[in-house]
Protein backbone atom coordinates (compact mmCIF):
# COMPACT_ATOMS: atom_id res chain seq x y z
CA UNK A 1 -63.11 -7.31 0.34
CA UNK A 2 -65.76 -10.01 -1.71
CA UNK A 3 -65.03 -9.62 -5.45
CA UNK A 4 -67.86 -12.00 -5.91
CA UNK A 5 -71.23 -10.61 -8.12
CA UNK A 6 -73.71 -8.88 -6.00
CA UNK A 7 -76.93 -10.68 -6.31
CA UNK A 8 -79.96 -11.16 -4.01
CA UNK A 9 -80.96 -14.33 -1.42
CA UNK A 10 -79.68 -18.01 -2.94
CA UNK A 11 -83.14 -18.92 -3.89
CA UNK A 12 -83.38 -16.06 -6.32
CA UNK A 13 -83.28 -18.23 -9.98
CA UNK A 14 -84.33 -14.34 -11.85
CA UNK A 15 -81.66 -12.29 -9.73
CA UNK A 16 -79.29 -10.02 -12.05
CA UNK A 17 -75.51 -10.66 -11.80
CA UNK A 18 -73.89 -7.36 -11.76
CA UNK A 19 -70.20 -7.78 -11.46
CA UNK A 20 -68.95 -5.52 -7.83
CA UNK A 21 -66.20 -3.37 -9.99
CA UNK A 22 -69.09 -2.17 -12.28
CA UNK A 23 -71.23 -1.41 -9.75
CA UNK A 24 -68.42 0.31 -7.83
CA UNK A 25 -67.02 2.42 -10.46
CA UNK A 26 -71.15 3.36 -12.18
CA UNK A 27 -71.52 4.91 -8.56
CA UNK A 28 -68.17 6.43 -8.61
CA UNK A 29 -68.57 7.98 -11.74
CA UNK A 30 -71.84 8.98 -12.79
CA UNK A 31 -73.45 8.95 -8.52
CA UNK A 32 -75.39 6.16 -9.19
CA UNK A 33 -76.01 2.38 -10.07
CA UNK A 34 -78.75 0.01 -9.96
CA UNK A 35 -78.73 -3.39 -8.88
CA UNK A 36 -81.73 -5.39 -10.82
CA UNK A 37 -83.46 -7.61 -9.22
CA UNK A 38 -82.08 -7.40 -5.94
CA UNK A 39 -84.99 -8.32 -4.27
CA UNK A 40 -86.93 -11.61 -5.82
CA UNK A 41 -91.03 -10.77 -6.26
CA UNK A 42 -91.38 -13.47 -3.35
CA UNK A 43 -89.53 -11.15 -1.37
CA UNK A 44 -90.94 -7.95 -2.46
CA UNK A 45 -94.76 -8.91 -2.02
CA UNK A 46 -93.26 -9.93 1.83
CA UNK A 47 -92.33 -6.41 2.03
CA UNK A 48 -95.30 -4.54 0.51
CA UNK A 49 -98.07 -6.60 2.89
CA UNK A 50 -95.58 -6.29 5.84
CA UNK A 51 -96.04 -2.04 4.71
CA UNK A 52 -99.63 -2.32 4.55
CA UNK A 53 -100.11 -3.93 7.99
CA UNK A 54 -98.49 -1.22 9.26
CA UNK A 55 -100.05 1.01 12.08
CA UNK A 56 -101.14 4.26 10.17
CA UNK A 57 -99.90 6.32 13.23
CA UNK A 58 -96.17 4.94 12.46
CA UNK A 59 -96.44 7.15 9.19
CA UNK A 60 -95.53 10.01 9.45
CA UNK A 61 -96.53 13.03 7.11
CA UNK A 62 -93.75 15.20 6.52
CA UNK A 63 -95.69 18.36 6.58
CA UNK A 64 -94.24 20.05 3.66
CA UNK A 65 -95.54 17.47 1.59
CA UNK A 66 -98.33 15.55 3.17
CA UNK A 67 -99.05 13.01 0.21
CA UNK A 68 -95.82 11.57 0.98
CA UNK A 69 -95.21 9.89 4.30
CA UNK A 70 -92.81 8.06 5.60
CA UNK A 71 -91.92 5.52 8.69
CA UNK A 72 -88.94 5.03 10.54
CA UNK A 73 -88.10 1.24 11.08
CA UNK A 74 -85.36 0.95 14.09
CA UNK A 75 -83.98 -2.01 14.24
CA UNK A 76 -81.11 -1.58 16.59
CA UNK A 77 -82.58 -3.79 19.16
CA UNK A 78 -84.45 -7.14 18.99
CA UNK A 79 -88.29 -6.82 19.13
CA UNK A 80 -91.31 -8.94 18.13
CA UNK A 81 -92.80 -5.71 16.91
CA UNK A 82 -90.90 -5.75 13.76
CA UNK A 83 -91.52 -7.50 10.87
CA UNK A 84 -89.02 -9.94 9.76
CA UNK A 85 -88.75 -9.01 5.96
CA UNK A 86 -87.12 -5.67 7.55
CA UNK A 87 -84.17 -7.75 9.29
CA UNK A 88 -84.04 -9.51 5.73
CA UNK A 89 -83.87 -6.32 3.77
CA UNK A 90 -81.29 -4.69 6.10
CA UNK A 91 -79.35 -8.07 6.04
CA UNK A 92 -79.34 -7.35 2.39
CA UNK A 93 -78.09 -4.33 2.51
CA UNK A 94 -75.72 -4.85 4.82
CA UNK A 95 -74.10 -7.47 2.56
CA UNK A 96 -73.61 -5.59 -0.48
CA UNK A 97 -72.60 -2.82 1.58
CA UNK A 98 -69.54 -4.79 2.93
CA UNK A 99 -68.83 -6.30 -0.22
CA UNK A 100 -68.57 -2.79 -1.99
CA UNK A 101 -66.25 -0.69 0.15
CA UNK A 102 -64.52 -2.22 3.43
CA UNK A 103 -65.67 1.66 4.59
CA UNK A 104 -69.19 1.40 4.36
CA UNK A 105 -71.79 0.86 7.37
CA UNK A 106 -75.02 0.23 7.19
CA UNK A 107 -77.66 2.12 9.47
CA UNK A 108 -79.25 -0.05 11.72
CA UNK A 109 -82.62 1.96 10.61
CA UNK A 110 -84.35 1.61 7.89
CA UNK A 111 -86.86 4.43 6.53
CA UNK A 112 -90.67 3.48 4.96
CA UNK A 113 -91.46 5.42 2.07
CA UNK A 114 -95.08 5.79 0.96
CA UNK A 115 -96.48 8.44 -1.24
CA UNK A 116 -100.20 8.79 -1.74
CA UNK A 117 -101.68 8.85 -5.38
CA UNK A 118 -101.44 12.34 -7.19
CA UNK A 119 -98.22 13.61 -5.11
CA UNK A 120 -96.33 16.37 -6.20
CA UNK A 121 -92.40 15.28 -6.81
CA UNK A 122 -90.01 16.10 -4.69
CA UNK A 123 -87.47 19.17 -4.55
CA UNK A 124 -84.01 18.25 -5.35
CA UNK A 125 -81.56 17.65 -2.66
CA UNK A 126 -78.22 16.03 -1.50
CA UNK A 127 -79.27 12.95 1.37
CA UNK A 128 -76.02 14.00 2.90
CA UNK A 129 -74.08 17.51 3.79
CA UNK A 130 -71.40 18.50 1.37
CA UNK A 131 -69.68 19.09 4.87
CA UNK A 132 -69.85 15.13 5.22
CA UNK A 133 -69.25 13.81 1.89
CA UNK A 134 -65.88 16.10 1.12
CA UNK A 135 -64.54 14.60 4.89
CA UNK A 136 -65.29 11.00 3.42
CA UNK A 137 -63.46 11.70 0.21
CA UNK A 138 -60.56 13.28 2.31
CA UNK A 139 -60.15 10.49 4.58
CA UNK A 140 -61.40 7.68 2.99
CA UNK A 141 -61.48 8.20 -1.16
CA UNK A 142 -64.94 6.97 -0.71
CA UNK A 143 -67.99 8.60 -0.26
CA UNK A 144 -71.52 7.74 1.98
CA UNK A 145 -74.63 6.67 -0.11
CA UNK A 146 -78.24 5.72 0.17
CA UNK A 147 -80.04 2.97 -0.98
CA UNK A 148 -83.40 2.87 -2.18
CA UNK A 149 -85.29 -0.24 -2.63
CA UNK A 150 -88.04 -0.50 -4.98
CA UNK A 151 -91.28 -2.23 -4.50
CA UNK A 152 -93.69 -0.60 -7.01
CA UNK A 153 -93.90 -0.50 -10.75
CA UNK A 154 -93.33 3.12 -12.43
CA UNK A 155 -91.21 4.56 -9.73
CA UNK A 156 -89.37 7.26 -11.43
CA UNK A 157 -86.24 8.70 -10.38
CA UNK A 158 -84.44 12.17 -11.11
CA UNK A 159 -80.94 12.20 -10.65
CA UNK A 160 -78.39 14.77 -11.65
CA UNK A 161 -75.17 12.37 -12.79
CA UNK A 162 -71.76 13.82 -11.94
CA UNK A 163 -73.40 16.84 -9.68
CA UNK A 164 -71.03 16.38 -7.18
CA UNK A 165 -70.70 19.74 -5.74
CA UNK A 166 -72.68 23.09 -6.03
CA UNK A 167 -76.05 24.42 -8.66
CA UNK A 168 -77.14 21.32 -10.62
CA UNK A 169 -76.83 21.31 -14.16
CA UNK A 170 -80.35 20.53 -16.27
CA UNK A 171 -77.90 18.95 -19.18
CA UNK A 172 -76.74 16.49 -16.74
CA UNK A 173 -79.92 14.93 -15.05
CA UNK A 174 -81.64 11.46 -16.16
CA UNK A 175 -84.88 9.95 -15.41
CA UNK A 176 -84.69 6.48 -14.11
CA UNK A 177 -87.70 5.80 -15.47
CA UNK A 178 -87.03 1.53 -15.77
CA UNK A 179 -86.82 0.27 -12.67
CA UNK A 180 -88.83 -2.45 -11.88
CA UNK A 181 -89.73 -3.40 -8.13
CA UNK A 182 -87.03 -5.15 -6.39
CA UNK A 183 -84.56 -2.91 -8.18
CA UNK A 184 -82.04 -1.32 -5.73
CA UNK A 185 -80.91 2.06 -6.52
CA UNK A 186 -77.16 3.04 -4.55
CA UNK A 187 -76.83 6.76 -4.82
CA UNK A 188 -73.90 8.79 -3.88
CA UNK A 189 -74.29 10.80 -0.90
CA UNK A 190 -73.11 14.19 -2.55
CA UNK A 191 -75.67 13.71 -5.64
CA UNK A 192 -78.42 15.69 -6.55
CA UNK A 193 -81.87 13.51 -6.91
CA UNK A 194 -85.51 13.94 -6.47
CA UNK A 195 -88.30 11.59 -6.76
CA UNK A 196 -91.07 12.35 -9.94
CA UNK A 197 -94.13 12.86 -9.09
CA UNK A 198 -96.19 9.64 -8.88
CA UNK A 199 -100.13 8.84 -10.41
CA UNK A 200 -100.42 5.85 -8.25
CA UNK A 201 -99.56 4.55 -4.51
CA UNK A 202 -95.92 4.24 -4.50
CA UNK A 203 -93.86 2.34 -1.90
CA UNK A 204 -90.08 2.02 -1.70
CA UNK A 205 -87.29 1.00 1.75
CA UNK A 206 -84.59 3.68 1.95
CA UNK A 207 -81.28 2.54 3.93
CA UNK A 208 -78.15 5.36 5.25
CA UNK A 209 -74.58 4.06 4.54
CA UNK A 210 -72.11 5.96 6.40
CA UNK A 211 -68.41 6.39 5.79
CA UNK A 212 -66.54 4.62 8.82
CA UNK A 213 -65.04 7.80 10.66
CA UNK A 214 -67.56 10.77 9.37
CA UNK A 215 -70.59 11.51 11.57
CA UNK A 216 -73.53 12.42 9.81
CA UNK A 217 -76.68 14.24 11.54
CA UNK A 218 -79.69 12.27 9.63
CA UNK A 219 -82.46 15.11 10.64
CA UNK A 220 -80.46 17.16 7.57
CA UNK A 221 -80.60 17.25 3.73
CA UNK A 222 -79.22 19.93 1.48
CA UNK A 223 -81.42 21.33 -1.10
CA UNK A 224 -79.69 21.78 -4.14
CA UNK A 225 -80.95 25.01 -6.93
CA UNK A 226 -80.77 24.10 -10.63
CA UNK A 227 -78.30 26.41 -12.43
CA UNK A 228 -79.54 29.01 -15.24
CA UNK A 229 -77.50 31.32 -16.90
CA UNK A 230 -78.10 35.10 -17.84
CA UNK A 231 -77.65 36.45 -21.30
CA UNK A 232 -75.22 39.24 -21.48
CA UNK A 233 -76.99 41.84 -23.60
CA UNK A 234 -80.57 41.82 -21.68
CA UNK A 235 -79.88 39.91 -18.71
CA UNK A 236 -82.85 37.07 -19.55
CA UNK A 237 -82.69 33.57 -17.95
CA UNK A 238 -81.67 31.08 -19.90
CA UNK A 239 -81.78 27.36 -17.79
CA UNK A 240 -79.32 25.88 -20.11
CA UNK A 241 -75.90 26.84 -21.78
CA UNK A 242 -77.37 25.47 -25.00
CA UNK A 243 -80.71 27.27 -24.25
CA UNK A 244 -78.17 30.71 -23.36
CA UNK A 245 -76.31 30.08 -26.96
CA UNK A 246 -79.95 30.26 -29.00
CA UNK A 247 -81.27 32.89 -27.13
CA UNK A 248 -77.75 35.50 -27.57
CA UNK A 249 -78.53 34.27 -31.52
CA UNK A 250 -81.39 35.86 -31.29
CA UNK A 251 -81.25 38.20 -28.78
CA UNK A 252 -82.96 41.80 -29.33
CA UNK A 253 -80.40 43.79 -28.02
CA UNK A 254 -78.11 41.20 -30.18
CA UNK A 255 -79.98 42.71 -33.25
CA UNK A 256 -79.57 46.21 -32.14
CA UNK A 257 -75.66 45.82 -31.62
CA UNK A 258 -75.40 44.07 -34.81
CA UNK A 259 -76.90 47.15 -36.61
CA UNK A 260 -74.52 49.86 -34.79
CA UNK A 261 -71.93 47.65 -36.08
CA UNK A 262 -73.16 47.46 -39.76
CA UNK A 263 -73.64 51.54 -39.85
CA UNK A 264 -70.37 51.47 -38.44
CA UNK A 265 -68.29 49.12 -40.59
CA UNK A 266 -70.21 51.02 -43.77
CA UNK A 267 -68.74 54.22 -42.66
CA UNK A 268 -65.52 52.61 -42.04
CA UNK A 269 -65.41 51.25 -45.68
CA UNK A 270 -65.93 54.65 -47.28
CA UNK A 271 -62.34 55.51 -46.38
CA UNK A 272 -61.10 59.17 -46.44
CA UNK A 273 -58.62 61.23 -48.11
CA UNK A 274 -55.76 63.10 -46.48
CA UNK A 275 -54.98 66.47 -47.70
CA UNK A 276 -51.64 66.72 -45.79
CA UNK A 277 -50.23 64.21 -47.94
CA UNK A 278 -52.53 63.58 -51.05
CA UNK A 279 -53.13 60.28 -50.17
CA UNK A 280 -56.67 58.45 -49.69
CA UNK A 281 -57.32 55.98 -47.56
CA UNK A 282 -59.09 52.66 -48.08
CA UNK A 283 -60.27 52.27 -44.28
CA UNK A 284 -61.40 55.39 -42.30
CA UNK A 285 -60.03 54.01 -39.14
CA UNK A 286 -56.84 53.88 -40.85
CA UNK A 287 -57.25 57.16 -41.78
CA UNK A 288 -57.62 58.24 -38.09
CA UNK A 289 -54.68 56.74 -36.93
CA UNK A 290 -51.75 57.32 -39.93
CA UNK A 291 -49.56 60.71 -39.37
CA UNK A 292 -48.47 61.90 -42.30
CA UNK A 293 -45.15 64.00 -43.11
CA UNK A 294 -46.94 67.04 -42.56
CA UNK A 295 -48.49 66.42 -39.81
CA UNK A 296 -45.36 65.50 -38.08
CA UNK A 297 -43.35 68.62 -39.43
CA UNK A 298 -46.00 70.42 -37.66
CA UNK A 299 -45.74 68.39 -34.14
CA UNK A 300 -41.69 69.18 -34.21
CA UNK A 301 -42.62 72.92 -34.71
């Protein structure tokens, strides 16, 4: 393995260095890192005007969503028909890819993302099966990933840190809301994330890194449900455990519990008096549960 600083292409004077063991363990830890300027703006005005020349039949509009389309770039095999900024950007990728983990492969594909102005954002999901990623951490302590390349300015980002298995957690997602284009975004594979909804044109390059060893069907995601709690006296959803702790504070059947309780402790404090053994008592409750000599004189009988 490289433990050189990942950078983009030699001619680069504004590229970011971002030592490889930061960038390892920010993915490791949190399910994500981002790799400024990974990507010069030479390069990234390449690959926007090598986007717009694009056929419009190559787009496709996924048709759950059909202000956001995508295109699926294959460049397993040699051909004229591709633009060469592609090659470059999955060169790229492949790079830092073998520099990060010796278990990492690149896709030979890489996938076109345009949304239209006005789209909605996107529902939150896992790029790969938990079926996949818990294999990859069996076999491999490592874990598959996608990158995401950015090529547009305010491309926003929601991304649930440390989600690494089941119902995300609200507490726990960001907004990468700084990137700037040529950013590259590496995502774990098992992480919860979902694009904002965008005002303007957005375009961004999306590359599959596999775990050497673990197939992985790419036709599949895994939606993933944010996690809400219920509040124990009326049952109301609360999408927080903070938001759960105010609500029980002030809960109505809280209130109503409370005040059974105050009638109840009022009673308690009146005490009572025992005429078995001319005694009072400071506590009722106490009261209840004392025997007296009398008392057991009679239970002997």
């Amino acid at each position: 393995m490289v433990e050189s600083s990942a950078e983009s292409g030699p001619d680069n004077e504004n590229s970011s260095i971002t030592p490889l063991a930061t960038i390892r363990a920010n993915f490791w830890n949190a399910g994500h890192t981002t790799v400024a300027s990974f990507l010069s703006q030479d390069e990234v005005e390449m690959a926007r005007r090598a986007i717009m020349r694009m056929h419009p039949r190559m787009l496709l509009r996924p048709l759950k969503n059909p202000q956001r389309r995508q295109a699926l770039i294959d460049l397993t095999h040699d051909s004229e028909s591709v633009s060469a900024v592609f090659r470059m950007v999955l060169s790229r990728f492949i790079e830092l890819a073998s520099n990060l983990h010796k278990s990492w492969s690149v896709v030979e594909r890489l996938v076109v993302l345009d949304t239209l102005p006005d789209a909605a954002g996107e529902q939150l999901h896992r790029d790969f099966q938990s079926a996949e990623t818990a294999m990859a951490t069996v076999q491999q302590e490592w874990v598959q990933a996608s990158f995401l390349l950015v090529l547009d300015e305010d491309t926003e980002l929601i991304v649930v840190e440390e989600g690494f298995a089941g119902s995300a957690l609200r507490e726990k997602a960001v907004v990468l809301d700084d990137l700037q284009p040529g950013d590259l975004v590496v995502i774990r594979g098992d992480v919860p994330h979902a694009e904002a909804a965008f005002k303007e044109r957005n375009l961004r390059i999306q590359g599959c890194v596999n775990v050497d060893g673990v197939d992985h069907d790419e036709r599949m995601v895994e939606q993933v449900a944010w996690a809400f709690y219920r509040c124990k006296h009326c049952f109301k959803r609360c999408d927080s455990k903070r938001a759960l702790s105010n609500h029980v504070r002030y809960c109505g059947e809280t209130r109503r519990k409370k005040e059974i309780a105050k009638k109840r402790k009022i009673n308690n404090d009146k005490g009572a008096y025992c005429e078995e053994c001319d005694r009072h008592f400071g506590k009722k409750n106490t009261f209840d549960v004392h025997k007296c000599k009398s008392a057991r004189d009679r239970d002997e009988a």
